[in-house]
Structure formats: C-alpha cells, structure tokens
C-alpha atoms as a PDB file:
ATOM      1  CA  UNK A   1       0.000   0.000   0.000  1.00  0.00           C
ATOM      2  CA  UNK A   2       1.239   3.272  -1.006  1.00  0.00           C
ATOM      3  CA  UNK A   3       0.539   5.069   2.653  1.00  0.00           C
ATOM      4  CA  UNK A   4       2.000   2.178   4.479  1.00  0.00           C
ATOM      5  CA  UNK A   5       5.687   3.917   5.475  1.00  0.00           C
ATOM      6  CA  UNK A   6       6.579   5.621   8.510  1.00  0.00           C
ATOM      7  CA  UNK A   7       5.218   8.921   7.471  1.00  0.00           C
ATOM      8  CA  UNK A   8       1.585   7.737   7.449  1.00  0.00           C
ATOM      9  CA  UNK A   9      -0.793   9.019  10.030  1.00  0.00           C
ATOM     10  CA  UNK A  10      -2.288   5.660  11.331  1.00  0.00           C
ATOM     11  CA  UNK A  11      -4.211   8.311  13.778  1.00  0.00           C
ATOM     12  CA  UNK A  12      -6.348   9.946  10.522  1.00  0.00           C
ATOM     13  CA  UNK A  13      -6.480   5.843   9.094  1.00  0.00           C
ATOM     14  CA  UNK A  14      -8.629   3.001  10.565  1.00  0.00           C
ATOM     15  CA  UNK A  15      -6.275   0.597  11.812  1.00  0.00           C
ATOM     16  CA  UNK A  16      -3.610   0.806  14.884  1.00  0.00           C
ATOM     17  CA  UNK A  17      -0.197   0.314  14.939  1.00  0.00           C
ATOM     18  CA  UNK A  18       1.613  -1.056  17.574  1.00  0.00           C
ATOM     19  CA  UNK A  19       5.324  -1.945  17.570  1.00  0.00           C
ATOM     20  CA  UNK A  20       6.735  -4.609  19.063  1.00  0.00           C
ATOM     21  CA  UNK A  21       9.445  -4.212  21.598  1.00  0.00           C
ATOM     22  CA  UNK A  22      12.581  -7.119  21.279  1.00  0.00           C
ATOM     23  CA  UNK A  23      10.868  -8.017  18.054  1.00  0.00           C
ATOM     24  CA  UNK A  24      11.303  -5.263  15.733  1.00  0.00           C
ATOM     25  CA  UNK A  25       8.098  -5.756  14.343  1.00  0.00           C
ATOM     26  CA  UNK A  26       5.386  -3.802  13.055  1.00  0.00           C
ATOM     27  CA  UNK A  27       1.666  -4.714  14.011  1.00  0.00           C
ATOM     28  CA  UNK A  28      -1.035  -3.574  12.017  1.00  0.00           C
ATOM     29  CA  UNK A  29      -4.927  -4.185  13.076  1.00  0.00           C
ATOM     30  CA  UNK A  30      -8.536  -3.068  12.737  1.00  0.00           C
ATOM     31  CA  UNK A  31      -8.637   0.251  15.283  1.00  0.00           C
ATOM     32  CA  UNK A  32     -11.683  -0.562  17.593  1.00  0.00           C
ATOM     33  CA  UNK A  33     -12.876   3.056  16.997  1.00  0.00           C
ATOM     34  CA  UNK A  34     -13.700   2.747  13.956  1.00  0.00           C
ATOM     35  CA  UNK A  35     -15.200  -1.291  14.811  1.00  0.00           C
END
C-alpha cells in the first residue's frame, strides 16, 4: 500500500499500529474506533 511507510498518520487511518518491543516488528490491526 502506497501510505504504508513511517510517514503515514495511522491516527487519521482506521487501523492501529503497535510496535513490538525485542521483536522489531510492526503490528497492524482493525482500530476498535472505527469497529
């Protein structure tokens, strides 16, 4: 996806992401606001 890079605003989009400490990984999912 063209948006999906560190400059996105996941705040203004409808999914949350969360990053995972030790992993280094990037979780993206469904924001419950918008649910």
């Amino acid at each position: 996806d063209e948006h999906f890079d560190a400059q996105f605003d996941f705040s203004d989009h409808m999914v949350t992401r969360e990053f995972v400490e030790g992993s280094g990984a990037i979780l993206v999912k469904p924001n419950p606001v918008y649910g």
